[in-house]
Protein backbone atom coordinates (compact mmCIF):
# COMPACT_ATOMS: atom_id res chain seq x y z
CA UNK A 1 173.38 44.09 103.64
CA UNK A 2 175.24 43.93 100.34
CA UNK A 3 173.68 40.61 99.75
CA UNK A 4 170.16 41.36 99.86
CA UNK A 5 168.43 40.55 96.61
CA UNK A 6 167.25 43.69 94.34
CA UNK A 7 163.85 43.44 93.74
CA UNK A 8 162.18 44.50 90.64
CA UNK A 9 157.93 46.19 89.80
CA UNK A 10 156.97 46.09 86.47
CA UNK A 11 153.58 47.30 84.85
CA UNK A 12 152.86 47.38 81.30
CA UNK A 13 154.69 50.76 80.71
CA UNK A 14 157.64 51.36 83.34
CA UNK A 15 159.71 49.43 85.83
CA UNK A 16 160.88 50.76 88.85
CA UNK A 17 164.04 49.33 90.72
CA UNK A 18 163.78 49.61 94.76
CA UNK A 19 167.03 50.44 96.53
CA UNK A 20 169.92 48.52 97.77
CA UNK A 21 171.25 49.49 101.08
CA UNK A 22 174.99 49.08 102.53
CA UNK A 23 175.92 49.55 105.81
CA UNK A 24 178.63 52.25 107.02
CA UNK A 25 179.86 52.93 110.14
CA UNK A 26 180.27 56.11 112.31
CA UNK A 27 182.51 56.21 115.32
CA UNK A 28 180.52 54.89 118.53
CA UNK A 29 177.23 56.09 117.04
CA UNK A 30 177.26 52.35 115.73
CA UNK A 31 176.26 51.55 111.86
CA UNK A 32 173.66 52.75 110.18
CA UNK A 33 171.74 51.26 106.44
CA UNK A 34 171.15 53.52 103.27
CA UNK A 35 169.81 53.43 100.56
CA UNK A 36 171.77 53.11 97.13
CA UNK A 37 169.25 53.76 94.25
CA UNK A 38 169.38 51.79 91.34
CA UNK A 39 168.41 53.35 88.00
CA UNK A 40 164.51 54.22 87.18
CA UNK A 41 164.28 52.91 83.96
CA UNK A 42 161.64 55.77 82.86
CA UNK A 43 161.53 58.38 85.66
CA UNK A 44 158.35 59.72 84.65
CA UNK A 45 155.48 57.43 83.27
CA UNK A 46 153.56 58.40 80.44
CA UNK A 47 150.80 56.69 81.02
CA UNK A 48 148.87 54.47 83.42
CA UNK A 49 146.48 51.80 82.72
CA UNK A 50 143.65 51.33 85.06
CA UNK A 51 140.66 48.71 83.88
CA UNK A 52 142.07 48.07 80.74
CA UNK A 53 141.94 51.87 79.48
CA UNK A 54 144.78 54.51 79.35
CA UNK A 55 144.61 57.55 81.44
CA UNK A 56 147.44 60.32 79.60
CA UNK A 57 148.93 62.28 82.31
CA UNK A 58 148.86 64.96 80.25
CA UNK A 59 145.14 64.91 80.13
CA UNK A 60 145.00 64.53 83.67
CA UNK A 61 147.19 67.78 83.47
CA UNK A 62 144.40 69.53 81.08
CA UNK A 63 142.07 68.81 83.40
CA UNK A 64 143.61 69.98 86.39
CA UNK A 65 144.39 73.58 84.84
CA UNK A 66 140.63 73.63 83.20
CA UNK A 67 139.29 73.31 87.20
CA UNK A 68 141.92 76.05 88.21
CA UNK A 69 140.96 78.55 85.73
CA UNK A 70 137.45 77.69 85.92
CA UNK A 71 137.49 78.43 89.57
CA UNK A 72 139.73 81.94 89.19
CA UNK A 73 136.80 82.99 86.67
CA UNK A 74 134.49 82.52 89.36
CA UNK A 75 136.26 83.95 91.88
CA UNK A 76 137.44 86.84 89.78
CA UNK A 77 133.87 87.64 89.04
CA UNK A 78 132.48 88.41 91.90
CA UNK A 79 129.20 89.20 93.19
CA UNK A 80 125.89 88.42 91.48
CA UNK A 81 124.22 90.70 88.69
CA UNK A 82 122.26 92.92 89.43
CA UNK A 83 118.72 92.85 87.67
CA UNK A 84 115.60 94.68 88.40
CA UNK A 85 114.40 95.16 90.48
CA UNK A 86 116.48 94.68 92.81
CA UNK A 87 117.47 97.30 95.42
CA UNK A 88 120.69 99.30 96.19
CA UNK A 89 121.30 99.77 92.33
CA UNK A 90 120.56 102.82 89.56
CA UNK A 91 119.08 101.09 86.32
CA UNK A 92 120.25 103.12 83.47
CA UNK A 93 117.05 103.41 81.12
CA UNK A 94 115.97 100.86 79.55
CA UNK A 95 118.39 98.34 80.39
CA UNK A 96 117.28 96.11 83.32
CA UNK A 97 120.92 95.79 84.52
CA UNK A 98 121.65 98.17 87.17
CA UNK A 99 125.13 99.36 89.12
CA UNK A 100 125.68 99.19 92.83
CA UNK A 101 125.00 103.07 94.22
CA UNK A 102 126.02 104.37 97.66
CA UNK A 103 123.89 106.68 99.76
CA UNK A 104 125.63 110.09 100.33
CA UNK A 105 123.63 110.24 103.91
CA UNK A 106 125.31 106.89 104.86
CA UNK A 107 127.80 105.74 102.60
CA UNK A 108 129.19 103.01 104.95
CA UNK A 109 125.58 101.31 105.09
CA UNK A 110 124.30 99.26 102.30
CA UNK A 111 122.00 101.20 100.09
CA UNK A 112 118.73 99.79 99.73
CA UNK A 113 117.62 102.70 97.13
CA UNK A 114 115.97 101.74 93.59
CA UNK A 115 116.91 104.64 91.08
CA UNK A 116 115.82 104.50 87.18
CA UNK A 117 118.22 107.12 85.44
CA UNK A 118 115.91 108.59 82.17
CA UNK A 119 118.78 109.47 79.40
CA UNK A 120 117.38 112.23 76.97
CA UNK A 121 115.17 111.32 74.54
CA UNK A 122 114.38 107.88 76.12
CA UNK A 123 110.45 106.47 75.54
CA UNK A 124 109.27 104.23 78.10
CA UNK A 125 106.14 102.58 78.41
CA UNK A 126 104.87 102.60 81.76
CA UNK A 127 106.85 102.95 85.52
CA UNK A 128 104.40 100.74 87.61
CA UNK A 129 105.02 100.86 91.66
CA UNK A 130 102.87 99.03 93.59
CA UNK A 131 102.69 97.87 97.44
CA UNK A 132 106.21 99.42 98.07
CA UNK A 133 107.75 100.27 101.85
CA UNK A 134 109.70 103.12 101.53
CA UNK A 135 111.76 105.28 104.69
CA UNK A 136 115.26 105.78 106.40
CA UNK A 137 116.29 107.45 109.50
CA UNK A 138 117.68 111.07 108.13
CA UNK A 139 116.05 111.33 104.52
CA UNK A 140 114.68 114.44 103.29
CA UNK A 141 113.10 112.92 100.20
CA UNK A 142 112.11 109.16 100.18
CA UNK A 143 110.24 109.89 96.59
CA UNK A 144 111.77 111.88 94.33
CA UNK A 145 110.41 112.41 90.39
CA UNK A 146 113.04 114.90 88.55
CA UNK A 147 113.50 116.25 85.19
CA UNK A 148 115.64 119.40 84.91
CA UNK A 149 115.07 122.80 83.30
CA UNK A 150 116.03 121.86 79.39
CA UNK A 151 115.12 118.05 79.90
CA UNK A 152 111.37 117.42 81.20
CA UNK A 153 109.75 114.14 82.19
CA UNK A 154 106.35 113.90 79.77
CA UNK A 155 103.88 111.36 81.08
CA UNK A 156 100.63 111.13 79.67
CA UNK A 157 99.02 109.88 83.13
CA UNK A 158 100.60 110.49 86.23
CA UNK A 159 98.54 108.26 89.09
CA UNK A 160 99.30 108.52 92.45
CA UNK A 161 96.37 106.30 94.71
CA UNK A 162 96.13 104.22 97.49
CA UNK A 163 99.93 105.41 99.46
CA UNK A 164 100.69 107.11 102.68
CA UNK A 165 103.48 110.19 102.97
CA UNK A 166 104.12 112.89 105.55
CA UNK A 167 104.49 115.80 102.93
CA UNK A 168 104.21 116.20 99.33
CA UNK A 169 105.75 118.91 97.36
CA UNK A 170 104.77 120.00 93.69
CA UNK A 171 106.91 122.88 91.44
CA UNK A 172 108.43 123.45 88.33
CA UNK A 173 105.90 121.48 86.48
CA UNK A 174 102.99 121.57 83.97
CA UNK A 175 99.49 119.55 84.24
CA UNK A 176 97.06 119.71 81.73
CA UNK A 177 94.08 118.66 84.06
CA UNK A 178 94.69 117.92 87.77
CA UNK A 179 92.16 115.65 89.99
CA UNK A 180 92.32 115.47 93.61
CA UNK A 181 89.32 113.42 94.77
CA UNK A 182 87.72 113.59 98.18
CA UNK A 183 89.41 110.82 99.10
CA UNK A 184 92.51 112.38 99.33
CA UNK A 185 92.95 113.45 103.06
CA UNK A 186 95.72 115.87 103.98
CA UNK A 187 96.62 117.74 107.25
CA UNK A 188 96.50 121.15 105.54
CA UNK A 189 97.02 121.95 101.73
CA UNK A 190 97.98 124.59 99.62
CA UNK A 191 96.94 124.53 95.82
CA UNK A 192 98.42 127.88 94.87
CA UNK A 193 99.16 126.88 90.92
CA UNK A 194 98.84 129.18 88.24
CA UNK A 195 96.11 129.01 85.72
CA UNK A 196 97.16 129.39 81.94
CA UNK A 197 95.26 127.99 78.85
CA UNK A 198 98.01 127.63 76.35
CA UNK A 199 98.68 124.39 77.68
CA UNK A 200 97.96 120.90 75.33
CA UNK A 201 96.45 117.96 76.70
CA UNK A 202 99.84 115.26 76.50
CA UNK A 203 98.76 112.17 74.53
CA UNK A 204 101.54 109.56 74.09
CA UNK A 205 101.95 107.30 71.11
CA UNK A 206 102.50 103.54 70.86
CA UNK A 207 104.79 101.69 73.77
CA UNK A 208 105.29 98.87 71.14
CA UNK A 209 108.59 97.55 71.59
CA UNK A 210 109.81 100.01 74.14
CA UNK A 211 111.06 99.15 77.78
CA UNK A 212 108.70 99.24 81.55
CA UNK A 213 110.03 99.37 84.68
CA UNK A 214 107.76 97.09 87.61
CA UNK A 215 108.15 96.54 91.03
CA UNK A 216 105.66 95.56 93.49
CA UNK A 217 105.69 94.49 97.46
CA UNK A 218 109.02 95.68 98.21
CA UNK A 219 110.71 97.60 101.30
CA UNK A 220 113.15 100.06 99.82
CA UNK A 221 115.10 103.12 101.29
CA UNK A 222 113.73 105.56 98.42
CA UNK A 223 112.69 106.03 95.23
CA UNK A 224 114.17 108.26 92.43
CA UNK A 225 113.30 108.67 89.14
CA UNK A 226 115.14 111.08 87.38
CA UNK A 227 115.88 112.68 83.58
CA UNK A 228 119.57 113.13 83.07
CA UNK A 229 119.74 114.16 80.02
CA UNK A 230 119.02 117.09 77.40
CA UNK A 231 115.94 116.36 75.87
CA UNK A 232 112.61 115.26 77.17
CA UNK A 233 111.98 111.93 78.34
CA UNK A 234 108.69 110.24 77.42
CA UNK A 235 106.54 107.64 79.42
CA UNK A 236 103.45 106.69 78.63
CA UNK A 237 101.62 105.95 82.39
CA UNK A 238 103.21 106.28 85.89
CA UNK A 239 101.59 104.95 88.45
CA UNK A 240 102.33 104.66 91.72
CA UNK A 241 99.81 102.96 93.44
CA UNK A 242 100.35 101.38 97.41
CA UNK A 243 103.72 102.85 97.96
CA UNK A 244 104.07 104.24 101.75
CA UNK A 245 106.70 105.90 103.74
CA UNK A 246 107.32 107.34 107.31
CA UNK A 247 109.93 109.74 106.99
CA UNK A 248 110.66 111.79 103.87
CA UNK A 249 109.44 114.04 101.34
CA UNK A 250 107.41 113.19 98.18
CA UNK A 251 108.98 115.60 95.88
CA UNK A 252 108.46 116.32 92.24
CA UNK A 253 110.14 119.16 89.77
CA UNK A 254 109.89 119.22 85.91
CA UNK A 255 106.84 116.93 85.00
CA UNK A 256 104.66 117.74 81.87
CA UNK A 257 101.71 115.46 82.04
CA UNK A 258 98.16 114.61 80.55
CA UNK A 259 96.40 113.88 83.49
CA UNK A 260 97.62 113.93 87.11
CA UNK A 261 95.30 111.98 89.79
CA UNK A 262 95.71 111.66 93.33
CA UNK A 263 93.00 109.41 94.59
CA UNK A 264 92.94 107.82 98.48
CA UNK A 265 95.99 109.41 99.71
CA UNK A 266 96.70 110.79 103.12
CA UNK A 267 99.31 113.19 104.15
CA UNK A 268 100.66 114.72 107.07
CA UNK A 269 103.74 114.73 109.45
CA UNK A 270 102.61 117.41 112.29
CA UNK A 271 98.96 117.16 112.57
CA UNK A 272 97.99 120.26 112.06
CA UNK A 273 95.69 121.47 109.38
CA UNK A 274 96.74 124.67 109.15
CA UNK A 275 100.17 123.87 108.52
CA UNK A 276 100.10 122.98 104.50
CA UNK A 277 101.61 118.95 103.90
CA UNK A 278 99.97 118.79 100.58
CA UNK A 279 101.23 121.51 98.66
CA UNK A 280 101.34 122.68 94.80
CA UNK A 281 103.74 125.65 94.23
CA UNK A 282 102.93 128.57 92.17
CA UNK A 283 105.24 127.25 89.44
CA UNK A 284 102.93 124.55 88.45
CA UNK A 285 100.85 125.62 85.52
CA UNK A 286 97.76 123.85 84.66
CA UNK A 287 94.23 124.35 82.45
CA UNK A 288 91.61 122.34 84.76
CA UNK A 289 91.32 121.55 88.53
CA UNK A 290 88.92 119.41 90.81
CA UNK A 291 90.27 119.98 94.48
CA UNK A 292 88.04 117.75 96.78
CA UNK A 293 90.86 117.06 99.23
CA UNK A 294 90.03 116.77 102.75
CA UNK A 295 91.85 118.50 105.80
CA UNK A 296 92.52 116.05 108.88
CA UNK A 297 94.87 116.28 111.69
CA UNK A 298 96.85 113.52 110.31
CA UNK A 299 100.62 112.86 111.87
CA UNK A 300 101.95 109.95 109.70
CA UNK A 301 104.62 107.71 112.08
C-alpha cells in the first residue's frame, strides 16, 4: 500500500501523524501490512483544550497524587477514636480519649470494659453511672473501685442506690459516716468495721474547671475505677446509681470518703441469709453507722 495517502489530526496544540503501512512478504504464509510510523510532532501534549479552557496535565497530575495520598492517610489511620464513653477502652484521667484494652480472662474476645485510670494527684468533679448493664461469663469482679496503700481515692460522697449485685465486698478503707437504709436488702451481711473517732468528715472544694466522667444506659463487661498513682486522688461525688450485674463481685479497697450511702440495693448470689453477700471488713474504719439493711433469701441470676 505504498500509495495510500498519509493522513494528518491537528488540534490547537499538537499534531499527530497516523501510520503508513507497506506490505512484505513471508514464504507461503502470504503478505502481511505494517505499520511504518511517521514522526509525532510533540510526543507528549502539554495541554488540552476542552470548552474553550486549558486543562495542564500537570495539574491533572497534582490532582491525581492529592487523591492518592489523601486516601493512604485514611487508610493509614485506621480505626475510629475512641471517646467516652465508649466501651472496650481505659480513659486516662481527665482526658476523654481512651486506648483500646484487652481482657486478661479472654484476650481473643473484644473487650467491652470501661476503665477510668486516676493518676496521682488528679481532682475530678463527679464519676456519674447511671442505668448501666454490667456481667461476663468467668468474672470475679464486674465493679471494681481501687486506690492502693500510698495513693487513696477521696470522695466526699460515695452513693451507691437503686443497682442489683450478687456480693459486695468492703476493706482497706475509711468512712466518716456510713448509711445503709432499710431499703437495702441483702441475703446475709456482715458489718464487722472498726470504730475510731480520729477520723474528719471529707469536704471537697470547688470542681470549677476540673474534668467528670458520665455514662448512662449502657451494657458493659465491667467497671474499674482505679488510682495509679502516688498521691491521693480527689473526686468530689460518685454515684452510681441503676448499675446491675449477674455475675461478679462489687469490690472496693482504699476509699476515704465523707459520706457513704447505700440506699435500695439488693444483694445476693446463694440465697441464703446466713451466708454474708453484703459484707464490710474489719479494715474499714469509720465514726457513725445506721445499719437498717434487710436479710432476704435473695439469689441474683
Amino acid at each position: 500500500m505504498g500509495d495510500d495517502k498519509q493522513k494528518k489530526f491537528r488540534n490547537k496544540k499538537f499534531s499527530l501523524r497516523l501510520p503508513s503501512f507497506t506490505s512484505i512478504k513471508l514464504g507461503g504464509f502470504g503478505s502481511f501490512k505494517l505499520p511504518v510510523f511517521g514522526k509525532l510532532s510533540n510526543p507528549f501534549p502539554t495541554g488540552l483544550y476542552l470548552g474553550g479552557g486549558k486543562l495542564i496535565v500537570i495539574s491533572l497530575a497534582t490532582v491525581a497524587l492529592g487523591f492518592v495520598a489523601s486516601l493512604f492517610l485514611l487508610m493509614s489511620t485506621g480505626e475510629q477514636e475512641i471517646t467516652w464513653p465508649m466501651t472496650g477502652a481505659v480513659y486516662e484521667a481527665p482526658s476523654m480519649v481512651g486506648a483500646r484494652v484487652v481482657d486478661e480472662e479472654t484476650p481473643m474476645e473484644a473487650s467491652q470494659t470501661l476503665q477510668i485510670n486516676l493518676p496521682g494527684g488528679i481532682r475530678l468533679d463527679a464519676i456519674n453511672l447511671v442505668n448501666i448493664s454490667l456481667g461476663k461469663a468467668a468474672l470475679a469482679t464486674a465493679f471494681q473501685i481501687a486506690g492502693t496503700s500510698t495513693a487513696y481515692i477521696v470522695v466526699d460522697d460515695l452513693i451507691i442506690k437503686n443497682s442489683e449485685f450478687p456480693s459486695m465486698d468492703f476493706a482497706n478503707s475509711e468512712f466518716y459516716a456510713i448509711n445503709a437504709t432499710t431499703s437495702v436488702v441483702a441475703a446475709g451481711h456482715t458489718f464487722n468495721m472498726t470504730a475510731t473517732t480520729t477520723l474528719s468528715d471529707i469536704t471537697i472544694g470547688s470542681g470549677r474547671g476540673v474534668a467528670s466522667y458520665d455514662a448512662e444506659d449502657m451494657v458493659v463487661d465491667r467497671i474499674i475505677i482505679a488510682c495509679t498513682g502516688s498521691s491521693d486522688c480527689v473526686i468530689d461525688t460518685i454515684t452510681i446509681d441503676g448499675v446491675k450485674t449477674w455475675v461478679g463481685n462489687f469490690d472496693l479497697d482504699y476509699v476515704k470518703a465523707g459520706t457513704l450511702t447505700m440506699e435500695t440495693l439488693r444483694v445476693g448470689d446463694d440465697g441464703d441469709i446466713n451466708s454474708a453477700d453484703l459484707v464490710i471488713n474489719s479494715t474499714v474504719y469509720f465514726t457513725s453507722v445506721t445499719d437498717g439493711v434487710v436479710e432476704e433469701p435473695i439469689n441474683i441470676k
